[in-house]
C-alpha atoms as a PDB file:
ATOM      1  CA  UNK A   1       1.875  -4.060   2.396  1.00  0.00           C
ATOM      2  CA  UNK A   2       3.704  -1.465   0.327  1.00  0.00           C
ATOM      3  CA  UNK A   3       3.825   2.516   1.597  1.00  0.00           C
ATOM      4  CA  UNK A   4       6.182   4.527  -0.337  1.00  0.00           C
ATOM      5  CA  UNK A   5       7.857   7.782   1.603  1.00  0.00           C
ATOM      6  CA  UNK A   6       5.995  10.211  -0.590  1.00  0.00           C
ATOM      7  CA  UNK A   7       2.462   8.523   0.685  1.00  0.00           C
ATOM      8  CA  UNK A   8       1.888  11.297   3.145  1.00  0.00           C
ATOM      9  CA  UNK A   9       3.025  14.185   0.929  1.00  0.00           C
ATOM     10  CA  UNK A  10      -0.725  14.748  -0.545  1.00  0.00           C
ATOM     11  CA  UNK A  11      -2.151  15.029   3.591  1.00  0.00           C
ATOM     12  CA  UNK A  12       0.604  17.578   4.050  1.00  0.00           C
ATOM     13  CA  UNK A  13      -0.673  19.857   1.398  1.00  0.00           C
ATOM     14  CA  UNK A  14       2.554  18.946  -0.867  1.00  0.00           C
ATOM     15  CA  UNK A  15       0.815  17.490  -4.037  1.00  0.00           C
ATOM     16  CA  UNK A  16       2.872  15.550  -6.512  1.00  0.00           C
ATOM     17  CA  UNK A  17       2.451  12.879  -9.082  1.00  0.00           C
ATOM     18  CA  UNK A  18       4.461   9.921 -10.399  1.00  0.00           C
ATOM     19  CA  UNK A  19       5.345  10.714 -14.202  1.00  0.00           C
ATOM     20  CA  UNK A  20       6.438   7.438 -16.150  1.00  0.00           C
ATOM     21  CA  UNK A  21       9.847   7.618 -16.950  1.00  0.00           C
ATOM     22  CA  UNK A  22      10.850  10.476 -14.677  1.00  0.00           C
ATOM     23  CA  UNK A  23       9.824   9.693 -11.486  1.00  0.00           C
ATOM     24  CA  UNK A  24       7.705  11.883  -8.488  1.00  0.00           C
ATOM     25  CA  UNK A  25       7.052  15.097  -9.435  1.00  0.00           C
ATOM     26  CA  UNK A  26       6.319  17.667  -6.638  1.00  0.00           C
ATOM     27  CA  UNK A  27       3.850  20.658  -8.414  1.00  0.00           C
ATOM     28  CA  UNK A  28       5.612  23.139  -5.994  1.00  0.00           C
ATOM     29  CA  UNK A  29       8.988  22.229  -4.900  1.00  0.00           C
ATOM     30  CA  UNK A  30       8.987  23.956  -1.300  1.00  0.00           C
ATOM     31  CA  UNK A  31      12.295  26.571  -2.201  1.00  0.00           C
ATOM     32  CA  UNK A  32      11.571  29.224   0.727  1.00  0.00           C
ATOM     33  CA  UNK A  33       9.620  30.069   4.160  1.00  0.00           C
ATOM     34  CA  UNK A  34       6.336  30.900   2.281  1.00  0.00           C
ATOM     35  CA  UNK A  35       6.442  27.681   1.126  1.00  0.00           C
ATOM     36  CA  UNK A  36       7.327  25.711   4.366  1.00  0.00           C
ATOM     37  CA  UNK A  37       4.295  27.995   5.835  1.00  0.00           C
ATOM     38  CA  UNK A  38       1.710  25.892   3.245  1.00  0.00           C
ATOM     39  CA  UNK A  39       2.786  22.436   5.027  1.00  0.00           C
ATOM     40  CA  UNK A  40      -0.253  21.604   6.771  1.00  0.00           C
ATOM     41  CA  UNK A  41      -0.012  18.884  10.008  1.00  0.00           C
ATOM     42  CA  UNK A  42      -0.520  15.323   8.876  1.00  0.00           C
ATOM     43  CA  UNK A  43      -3.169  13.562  10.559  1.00  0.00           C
ATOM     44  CA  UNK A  44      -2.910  10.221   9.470  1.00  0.00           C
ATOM     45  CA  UNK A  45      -6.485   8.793  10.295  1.00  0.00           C
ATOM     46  CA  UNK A  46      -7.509  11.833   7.926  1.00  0.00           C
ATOM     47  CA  UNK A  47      -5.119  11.626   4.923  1.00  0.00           C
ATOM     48  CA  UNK A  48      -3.783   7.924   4.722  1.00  0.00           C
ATOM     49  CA  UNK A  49      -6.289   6.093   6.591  1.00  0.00           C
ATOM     50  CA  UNK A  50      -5.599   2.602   4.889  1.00  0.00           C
ATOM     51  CA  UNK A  51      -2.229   3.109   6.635  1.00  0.00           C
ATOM     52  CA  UNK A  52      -3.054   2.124  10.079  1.00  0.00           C
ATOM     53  CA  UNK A  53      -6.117  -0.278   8.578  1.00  0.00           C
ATOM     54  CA  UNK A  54      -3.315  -2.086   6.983  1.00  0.00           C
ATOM     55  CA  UNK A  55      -1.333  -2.591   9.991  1.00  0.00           C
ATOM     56  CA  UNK A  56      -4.210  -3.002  12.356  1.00  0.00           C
ATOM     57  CA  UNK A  57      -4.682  -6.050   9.585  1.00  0.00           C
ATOM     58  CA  UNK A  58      -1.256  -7.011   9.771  1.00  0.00           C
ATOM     59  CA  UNK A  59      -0.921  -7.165  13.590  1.00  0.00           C
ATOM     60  CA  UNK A  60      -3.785  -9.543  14.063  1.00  0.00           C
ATOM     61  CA  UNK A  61      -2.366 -11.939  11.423  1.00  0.00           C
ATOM     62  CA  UNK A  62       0.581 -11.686  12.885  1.00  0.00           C
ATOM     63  CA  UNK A  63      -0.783 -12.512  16.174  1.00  0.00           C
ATOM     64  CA  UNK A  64      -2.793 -15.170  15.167  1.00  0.00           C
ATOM     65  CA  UNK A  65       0.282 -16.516  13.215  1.00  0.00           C
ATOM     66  CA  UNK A  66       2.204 -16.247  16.553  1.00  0.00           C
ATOM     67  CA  UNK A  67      -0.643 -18.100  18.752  1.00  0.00           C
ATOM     68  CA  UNK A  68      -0.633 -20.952  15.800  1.00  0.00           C
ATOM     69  CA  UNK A  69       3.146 -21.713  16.097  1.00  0.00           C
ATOM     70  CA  UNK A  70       2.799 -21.228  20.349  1.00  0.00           C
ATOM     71  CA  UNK A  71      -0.213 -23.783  20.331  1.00  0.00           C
ATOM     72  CA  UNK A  72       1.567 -26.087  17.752  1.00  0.00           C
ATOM     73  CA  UNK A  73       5.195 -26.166  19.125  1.00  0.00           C
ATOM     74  CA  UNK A  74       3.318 -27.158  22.706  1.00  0.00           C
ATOM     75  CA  UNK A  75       1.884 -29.595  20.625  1.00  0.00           C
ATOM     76  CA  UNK A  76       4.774 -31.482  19.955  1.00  0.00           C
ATOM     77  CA  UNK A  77       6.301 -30.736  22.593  1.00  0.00           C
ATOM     78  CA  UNK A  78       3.187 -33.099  24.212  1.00  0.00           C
ATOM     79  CA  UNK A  79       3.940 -35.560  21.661  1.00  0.00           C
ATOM     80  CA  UNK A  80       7.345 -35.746  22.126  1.00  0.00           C
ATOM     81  CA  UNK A  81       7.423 -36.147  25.928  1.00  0.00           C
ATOM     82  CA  UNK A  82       4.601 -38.920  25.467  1.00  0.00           C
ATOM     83  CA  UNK A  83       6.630 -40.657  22.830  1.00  0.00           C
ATOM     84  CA  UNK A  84      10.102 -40.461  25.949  1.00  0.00           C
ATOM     85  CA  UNK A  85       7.767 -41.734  28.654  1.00  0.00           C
ATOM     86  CA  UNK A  86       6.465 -44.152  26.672  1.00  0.00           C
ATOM     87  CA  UNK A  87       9.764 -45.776  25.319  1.00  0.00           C
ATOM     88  CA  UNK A  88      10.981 -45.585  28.811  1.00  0.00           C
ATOM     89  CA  UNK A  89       7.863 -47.456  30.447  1.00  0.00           C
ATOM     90  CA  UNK A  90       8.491 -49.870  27.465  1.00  0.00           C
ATOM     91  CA  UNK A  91      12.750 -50.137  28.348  1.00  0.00           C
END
């Protein structure tokens, strides 16, 4: 996943574009109160929506990546243990 800082600038009414060679470009630079007053909330299920899908996304395979190594360290944990009581039945 990749977010840059200037992802929620568009739901806050601050509209801007990336110009090759020169970088983010804000159409008006916020210089006084008048401009602070056209800031508008962000509501980020509104304006950037594939945000939280995106880390909804990653949080489950995170979890399930979690639950894999849990199951499989038990695993041979079992293994191990059998392999000990085993060898010293066997001694």
């Amino acid at each position: 996943m990749f977010s840059d800082i200037l992802t929620p600038l568009t739901g806050m009414n601050i509209p801007f574009d990336i110009i090759k060679g020169k970088g983010p470009i804000i159409h008006k630079p916020i210089r006084n109160a008048e401009g602070v007053a056209e800031v508008t909330d962000l509501v980020p299920e509104e304006a950037v929506p594939y945000v939280g899908d995106t880390l909804r996304a990653l949080k489950a395979e995170v979890s399930m990546c979690i639950l894999c190594v849990h199951v499989l360290t038990c695993h041979i944990v079992s293994v191990v243990m059998m392999a000990v009581i085993k060898w010293k039945l066997a001694v």
